[in-house]
PDB file of N, CA and C in Angstrom:
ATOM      1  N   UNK A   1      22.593 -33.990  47.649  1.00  0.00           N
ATOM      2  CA  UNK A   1      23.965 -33.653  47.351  1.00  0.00           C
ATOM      3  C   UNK A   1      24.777 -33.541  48.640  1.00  0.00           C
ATOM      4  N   UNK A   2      24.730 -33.054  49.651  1.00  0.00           N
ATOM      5  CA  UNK A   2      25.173 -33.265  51.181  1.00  0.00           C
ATOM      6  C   UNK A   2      25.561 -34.320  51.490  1.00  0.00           C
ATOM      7  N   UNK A   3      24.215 -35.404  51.258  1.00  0.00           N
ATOM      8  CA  UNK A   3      24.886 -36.852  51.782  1.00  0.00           C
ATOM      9  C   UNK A   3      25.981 -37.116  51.036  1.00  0.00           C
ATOM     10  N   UNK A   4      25.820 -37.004  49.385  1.00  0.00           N
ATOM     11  CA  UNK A   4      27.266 -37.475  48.779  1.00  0.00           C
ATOM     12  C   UNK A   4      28.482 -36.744  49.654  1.00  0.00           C
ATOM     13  N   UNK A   5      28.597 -35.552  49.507  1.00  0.00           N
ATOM     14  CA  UNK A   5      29.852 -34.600  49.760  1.00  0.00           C
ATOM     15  C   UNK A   5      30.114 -35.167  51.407  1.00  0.00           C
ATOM     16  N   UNK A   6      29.513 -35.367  52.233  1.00  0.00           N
ATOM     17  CA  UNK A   6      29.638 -35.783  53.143  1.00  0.00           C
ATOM     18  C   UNK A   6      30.160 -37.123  53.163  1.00  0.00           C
ATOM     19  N   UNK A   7      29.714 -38.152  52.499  1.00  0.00           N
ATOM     20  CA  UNK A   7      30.035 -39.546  52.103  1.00  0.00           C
ATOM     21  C   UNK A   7      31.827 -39.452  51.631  1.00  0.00           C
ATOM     22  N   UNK A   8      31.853 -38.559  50.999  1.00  0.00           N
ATOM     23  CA  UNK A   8      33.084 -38.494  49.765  1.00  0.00           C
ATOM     24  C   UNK A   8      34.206 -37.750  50.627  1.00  0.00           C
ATOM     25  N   UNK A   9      33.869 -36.633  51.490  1.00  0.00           N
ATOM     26  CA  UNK A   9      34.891 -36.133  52.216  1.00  0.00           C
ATOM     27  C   UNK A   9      35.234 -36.687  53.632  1.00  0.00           C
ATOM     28  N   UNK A  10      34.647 -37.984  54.641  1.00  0.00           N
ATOM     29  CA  UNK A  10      34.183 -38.650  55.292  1.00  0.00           C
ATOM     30  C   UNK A  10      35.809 -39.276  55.868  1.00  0.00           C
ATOM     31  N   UNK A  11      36.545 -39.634  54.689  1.00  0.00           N
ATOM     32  CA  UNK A  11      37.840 -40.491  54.866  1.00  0.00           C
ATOM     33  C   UNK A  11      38.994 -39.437  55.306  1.00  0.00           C
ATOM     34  N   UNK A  12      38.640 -37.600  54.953  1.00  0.00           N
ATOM     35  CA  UNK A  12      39.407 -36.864  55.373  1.00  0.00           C
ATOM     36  C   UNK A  12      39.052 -36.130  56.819  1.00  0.00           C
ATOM     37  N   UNK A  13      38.251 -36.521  57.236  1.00  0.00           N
ATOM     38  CA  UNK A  13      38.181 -35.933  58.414  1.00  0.00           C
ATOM     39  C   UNK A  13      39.193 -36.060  59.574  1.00  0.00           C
ATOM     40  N   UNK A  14      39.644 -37.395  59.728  1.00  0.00           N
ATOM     41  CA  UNK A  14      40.903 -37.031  61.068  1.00  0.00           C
ATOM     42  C   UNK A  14      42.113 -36.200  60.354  1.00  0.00           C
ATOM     43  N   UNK A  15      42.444 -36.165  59.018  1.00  0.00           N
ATOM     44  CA  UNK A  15      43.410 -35.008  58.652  1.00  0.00           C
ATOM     45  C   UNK A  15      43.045 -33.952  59.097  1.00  0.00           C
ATOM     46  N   UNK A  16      41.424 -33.044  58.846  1.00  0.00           N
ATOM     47  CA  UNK A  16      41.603 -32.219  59.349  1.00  0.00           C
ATOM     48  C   UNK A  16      41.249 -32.329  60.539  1.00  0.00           C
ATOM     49  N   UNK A  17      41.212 -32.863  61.657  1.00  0.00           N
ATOM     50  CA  UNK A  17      40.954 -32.981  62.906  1.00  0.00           C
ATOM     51  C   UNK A  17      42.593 -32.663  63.161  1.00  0.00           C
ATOM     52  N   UNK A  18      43.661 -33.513  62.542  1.00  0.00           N
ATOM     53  CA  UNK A  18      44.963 -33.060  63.059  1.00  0.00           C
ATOM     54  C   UNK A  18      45.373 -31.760  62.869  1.00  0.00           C
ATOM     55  N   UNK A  19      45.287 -31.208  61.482  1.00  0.00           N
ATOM     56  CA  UNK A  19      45.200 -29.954  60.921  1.00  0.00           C
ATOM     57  C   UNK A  19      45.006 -29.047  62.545  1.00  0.00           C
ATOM     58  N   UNK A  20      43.506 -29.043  62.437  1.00  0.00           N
ATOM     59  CA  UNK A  20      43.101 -28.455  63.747  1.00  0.00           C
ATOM     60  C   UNK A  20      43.739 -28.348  65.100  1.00  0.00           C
ATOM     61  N   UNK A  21      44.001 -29.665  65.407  1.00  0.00           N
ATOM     62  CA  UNK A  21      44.777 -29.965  66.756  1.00  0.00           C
ATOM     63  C   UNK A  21      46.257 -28.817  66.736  1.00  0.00           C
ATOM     64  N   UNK A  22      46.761 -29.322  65.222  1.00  0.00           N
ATOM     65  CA  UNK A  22      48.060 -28.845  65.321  1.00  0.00           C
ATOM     66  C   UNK A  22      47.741 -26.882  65.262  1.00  0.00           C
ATOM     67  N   UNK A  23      46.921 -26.591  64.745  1.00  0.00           N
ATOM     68  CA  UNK A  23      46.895 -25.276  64.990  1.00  0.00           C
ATOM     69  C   UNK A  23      46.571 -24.737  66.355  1.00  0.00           C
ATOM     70  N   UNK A  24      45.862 -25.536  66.953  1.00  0.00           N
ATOM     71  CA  UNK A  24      45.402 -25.449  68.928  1.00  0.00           C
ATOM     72  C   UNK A  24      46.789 -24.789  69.367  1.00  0.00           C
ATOM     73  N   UNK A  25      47.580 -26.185  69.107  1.00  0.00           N
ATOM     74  CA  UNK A  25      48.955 -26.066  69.448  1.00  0.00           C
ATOM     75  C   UNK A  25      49.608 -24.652  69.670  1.00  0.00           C
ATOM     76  N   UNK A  26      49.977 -24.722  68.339  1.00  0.00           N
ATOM     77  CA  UNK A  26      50.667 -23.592  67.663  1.00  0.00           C
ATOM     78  C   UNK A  26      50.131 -22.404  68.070  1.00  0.00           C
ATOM     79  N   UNK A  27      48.931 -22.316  68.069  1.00  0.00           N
ATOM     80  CA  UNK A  27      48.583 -20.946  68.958  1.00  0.00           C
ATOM     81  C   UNK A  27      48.955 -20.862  71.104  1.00  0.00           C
ATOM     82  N   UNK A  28      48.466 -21.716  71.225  1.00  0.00           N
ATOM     83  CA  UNK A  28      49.039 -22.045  72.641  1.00  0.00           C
ATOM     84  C   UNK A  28      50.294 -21.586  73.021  1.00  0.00           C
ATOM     85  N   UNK A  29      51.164 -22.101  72.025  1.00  0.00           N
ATOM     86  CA  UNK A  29      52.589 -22.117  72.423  1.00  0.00           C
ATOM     87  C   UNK A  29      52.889 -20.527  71.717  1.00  0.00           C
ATOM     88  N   UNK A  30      52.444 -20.118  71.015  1.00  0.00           N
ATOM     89  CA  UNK A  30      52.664 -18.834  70.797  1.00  0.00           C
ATOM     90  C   UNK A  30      52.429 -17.581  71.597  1.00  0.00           C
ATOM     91  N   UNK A  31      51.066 -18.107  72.459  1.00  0.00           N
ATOM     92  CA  UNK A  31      50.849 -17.198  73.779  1.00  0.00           C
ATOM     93  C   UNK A  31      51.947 -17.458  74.521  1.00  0.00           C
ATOM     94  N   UNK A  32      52.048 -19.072  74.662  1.00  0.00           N
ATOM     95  CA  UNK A  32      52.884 -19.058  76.094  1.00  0.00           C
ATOM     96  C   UNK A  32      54.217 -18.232  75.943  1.00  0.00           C
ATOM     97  N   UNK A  33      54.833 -18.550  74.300  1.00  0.00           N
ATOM     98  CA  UNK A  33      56.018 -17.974  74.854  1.00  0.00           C
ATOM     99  C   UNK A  33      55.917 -15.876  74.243  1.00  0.00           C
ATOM    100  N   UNK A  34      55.308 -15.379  74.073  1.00  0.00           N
ATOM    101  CA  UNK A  34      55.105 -13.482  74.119  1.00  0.00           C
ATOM    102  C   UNK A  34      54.127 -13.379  75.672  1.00  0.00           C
ATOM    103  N   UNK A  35      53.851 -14.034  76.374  1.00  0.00           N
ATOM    104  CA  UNK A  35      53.148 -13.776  77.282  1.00  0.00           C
ATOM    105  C   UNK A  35      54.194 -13.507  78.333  1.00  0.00           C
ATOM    106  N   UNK A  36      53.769 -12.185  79.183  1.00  0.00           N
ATOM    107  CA  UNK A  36      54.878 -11.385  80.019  1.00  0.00           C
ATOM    108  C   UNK A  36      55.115 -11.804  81.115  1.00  0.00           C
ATOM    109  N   UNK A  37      54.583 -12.584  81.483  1.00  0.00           N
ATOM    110  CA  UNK A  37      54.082 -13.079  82.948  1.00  0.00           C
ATOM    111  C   UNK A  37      54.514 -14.244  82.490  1.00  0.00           C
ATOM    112  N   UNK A  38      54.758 -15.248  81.997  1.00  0.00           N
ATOM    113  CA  UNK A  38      56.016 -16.511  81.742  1.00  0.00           C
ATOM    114  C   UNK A  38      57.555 -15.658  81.555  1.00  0.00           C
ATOM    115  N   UNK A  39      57.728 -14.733  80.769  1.00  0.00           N
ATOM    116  CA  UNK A  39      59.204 -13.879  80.857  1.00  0.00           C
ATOM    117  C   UNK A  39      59.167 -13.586  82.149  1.00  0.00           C
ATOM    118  N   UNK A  40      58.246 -12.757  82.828  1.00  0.00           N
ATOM    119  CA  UNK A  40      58.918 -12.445  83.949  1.00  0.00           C
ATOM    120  C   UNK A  40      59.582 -13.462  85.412  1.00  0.00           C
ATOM    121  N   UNK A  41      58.736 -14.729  84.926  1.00  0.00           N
ATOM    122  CA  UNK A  41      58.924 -16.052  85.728  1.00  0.00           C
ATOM    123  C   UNK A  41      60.330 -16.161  85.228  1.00  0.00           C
ATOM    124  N   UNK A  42      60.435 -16.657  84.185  1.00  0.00           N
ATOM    125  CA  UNK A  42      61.863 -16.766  83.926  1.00  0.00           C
ATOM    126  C   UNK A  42      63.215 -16.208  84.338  1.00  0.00           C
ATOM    127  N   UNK A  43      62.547 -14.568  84.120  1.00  0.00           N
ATOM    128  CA  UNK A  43      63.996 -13.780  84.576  1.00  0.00           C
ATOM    129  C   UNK A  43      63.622 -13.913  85.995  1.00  0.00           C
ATOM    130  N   UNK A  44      62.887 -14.249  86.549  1.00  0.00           N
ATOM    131  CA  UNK A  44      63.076 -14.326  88.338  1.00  0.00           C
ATOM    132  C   UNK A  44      63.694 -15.881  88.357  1.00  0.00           C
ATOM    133  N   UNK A  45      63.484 -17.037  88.257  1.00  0.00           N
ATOM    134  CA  UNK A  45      64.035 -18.099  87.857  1.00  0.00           C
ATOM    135  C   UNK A  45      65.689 -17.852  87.814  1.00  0.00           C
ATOM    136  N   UNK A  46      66.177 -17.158  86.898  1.00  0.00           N
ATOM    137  CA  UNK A  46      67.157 -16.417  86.388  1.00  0.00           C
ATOM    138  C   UNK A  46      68.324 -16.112  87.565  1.00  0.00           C
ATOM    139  N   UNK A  47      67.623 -15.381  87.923  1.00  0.00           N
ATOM    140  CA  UNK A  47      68.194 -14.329  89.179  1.00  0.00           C
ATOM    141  C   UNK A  47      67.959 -15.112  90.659  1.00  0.00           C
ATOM    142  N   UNK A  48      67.627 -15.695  90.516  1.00  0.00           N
ATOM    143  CA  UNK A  48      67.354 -16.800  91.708  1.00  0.00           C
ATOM    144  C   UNK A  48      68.453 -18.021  91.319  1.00  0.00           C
ATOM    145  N   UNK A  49      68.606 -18.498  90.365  1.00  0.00           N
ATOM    146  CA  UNK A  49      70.104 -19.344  89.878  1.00  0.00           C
ATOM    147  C   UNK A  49      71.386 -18.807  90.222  1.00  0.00           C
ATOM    148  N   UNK A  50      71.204 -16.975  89.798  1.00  0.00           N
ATOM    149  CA  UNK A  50      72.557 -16.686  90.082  1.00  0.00           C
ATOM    150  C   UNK A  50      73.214 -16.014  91.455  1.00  0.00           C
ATOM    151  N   UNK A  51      71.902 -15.818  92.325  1.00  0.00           N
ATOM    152  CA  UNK A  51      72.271 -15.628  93.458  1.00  0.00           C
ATOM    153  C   UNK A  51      72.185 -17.023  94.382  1.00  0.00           C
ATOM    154  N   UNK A  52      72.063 -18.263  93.799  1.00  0.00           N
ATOM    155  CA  UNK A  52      72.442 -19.255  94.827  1.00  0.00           C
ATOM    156  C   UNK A  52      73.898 -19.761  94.234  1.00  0.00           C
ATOM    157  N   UNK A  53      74.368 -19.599  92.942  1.00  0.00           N
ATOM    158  CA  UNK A  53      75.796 -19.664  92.430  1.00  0.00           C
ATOM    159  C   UNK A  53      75.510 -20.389  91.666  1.00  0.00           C
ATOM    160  N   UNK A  54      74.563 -20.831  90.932  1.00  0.00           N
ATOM    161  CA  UNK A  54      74.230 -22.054  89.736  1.00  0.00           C
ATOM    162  C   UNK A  54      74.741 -21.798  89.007  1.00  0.00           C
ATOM    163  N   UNK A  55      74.685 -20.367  88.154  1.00  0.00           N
ATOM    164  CA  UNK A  55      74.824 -19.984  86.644  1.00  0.00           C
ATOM    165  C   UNK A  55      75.528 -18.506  87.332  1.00  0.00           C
ATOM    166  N   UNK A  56      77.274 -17.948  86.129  1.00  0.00           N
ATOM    167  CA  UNK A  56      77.394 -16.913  86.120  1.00  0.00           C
ATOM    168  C   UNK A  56      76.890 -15.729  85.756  1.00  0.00           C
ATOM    169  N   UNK A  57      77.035 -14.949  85.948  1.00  0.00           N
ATOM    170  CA  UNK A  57      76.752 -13.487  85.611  1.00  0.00           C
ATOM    171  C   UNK A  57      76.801 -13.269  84.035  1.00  0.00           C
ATOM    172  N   UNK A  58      77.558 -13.886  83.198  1.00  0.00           N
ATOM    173  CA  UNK A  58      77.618 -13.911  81.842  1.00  0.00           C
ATOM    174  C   UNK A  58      76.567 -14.847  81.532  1.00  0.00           C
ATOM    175  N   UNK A  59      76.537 -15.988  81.903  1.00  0.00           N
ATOM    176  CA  UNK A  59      75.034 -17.022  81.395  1.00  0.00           C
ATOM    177  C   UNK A  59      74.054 -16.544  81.915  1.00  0.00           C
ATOM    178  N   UNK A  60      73.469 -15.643  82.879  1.00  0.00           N
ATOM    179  CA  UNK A  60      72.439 -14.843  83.202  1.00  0.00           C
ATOM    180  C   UNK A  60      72.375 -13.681  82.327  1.00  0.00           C
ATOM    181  N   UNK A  61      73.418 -13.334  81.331  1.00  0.00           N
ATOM    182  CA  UNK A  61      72.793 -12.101  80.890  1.00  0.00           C
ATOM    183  C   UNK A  61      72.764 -12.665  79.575  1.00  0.00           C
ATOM    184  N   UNK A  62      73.210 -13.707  78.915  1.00  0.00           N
ATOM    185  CA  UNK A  62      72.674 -14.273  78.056  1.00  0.00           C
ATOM    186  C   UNK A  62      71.642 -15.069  77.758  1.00  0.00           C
ATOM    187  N   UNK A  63      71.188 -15.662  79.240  1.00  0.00           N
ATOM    188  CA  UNK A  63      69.735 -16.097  78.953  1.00  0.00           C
ATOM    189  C   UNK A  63      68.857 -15.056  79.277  1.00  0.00           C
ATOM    190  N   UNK A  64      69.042 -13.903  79.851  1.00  0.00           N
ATOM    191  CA  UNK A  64      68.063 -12.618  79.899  1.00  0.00           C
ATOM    192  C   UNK A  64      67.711 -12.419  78.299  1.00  0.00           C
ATOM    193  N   UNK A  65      68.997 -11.978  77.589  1.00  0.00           N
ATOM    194  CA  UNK A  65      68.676 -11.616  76.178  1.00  0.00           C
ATOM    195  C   UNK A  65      67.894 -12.761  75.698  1.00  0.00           C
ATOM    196  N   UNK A  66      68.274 -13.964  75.427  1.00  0.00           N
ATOM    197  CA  UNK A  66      67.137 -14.939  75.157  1.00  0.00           C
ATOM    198  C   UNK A  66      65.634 -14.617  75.597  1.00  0.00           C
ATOM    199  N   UNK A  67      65.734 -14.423  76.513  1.00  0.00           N
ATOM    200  CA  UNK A  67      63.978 -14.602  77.343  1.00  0.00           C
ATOM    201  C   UNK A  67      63.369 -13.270  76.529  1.00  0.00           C
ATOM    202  N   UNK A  68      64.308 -12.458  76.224  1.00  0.00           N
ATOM    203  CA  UNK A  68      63.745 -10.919  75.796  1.00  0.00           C
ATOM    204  C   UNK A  68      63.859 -11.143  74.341  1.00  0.00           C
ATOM    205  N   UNK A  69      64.782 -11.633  73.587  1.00  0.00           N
ATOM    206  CA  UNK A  69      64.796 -12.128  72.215  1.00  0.00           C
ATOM    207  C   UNK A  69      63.608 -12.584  71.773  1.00  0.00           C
ATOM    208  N   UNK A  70      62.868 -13.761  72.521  1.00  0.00           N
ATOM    209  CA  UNK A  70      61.791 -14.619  72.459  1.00  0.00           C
ATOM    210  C   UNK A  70      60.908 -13.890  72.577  1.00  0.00           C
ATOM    211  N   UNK A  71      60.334 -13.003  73.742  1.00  0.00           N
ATOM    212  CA  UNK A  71      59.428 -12.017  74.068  1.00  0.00           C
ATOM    213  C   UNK A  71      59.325 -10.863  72.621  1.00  0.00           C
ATOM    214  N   UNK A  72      60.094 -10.518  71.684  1.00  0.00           N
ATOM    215  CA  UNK A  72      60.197  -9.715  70.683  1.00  0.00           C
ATOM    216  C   UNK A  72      60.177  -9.838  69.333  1.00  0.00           C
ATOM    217  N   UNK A  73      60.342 -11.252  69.470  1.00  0.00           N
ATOM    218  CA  UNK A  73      59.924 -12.154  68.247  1.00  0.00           C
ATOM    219  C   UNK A  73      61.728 -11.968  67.267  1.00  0.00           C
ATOM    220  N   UNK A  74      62.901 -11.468  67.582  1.00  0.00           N
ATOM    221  CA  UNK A  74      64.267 -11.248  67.260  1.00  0.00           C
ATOM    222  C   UNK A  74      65.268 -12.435  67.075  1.00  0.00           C
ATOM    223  N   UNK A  75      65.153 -12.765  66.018  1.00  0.00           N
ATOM    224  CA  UNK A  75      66.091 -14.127  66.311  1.00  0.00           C
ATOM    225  C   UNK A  75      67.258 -13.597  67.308  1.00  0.00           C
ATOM    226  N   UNK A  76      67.663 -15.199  67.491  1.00  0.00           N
ATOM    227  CA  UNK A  76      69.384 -15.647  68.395  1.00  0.00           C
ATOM    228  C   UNK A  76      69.517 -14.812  67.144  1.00  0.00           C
ATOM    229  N   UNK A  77      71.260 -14.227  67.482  1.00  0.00           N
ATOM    230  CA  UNK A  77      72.284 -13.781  67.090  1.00  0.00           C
ATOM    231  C   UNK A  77      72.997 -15.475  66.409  1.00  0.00           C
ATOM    232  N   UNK A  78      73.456 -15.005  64.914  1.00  0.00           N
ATOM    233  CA  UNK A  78      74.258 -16.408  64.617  1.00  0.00           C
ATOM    234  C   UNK A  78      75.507 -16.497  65.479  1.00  0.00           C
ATOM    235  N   UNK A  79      75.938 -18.000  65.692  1.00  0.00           N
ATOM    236  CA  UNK A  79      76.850 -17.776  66.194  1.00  0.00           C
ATOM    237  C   UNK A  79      78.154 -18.445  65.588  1.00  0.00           C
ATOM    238  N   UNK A  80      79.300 -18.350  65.488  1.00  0.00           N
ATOM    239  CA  UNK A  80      80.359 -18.832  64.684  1.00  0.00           C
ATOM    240  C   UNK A  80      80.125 -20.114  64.704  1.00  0.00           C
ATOM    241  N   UNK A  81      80.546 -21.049  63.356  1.00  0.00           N
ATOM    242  CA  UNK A  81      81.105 -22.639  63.803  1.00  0.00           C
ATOM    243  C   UNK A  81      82.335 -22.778  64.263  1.00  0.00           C
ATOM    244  N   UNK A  82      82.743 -23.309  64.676  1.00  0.00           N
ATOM    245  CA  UNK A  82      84.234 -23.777  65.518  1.00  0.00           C
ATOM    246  C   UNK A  82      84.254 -25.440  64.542  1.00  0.00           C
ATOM    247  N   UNK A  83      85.843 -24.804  64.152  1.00  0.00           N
ATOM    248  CA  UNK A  83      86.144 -26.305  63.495  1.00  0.00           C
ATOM    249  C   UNK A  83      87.013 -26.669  64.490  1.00  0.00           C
TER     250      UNK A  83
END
C-alpha cells in the first residue's frame, strides 16, 4: 500500500515542495522585519540621511514611525485620497 500512495501522490510533490519554500520565506521575512537589530540599522540609516541633508526632519519622523509601526506589527495609519 506505500508503493501505491507513493505512486499516486508522486505528481504532487513539487506543489508541496513550493508550499514549503514559500513558507521558508514567509518565516524569514517575518524575522527579518520584528528583528531589533534590522530596526535599529534603519533608524541609524535614518539619522545619518538627515544629518547629511537627504531627508527632512518630518520624513525622518515618519519613517521612524514606520520602522516602529513594522517592529509592532500596527498598521500605516490610512491616509486620505486626494482627488
Amino acid at each position: 500500500m506505500g508503493l501505491l500512495s507513493f505512486i499516486a501522490t508522486l505528481p504532487l510533490q513539487p506543489v508541496k515542495g513550493v508550499i514549503s519554500l514559500a513558507e521558508l520565506i514567509q518565516r524569514q521575512v517575518d524575522e527579518e522585519l520584528h528583528n531589533p537589530a534590522s530596526a535599529r540599522r534603519a533608524l541609524e540609516e535614518l539619522e545619518e540621511a538627515r544629518e547629511a541633508g537627504e531627508i527632512s526632519a518630518e520624513e525622518e519622523e515618519q519613517a521612524q514611525q514606520a520602522i516602529l509601526d513594522r517592529m509592532t506589527g500596527t498598521p500605516p495609519p490610512a491616509t486620505p485620497e486626494r482627488e
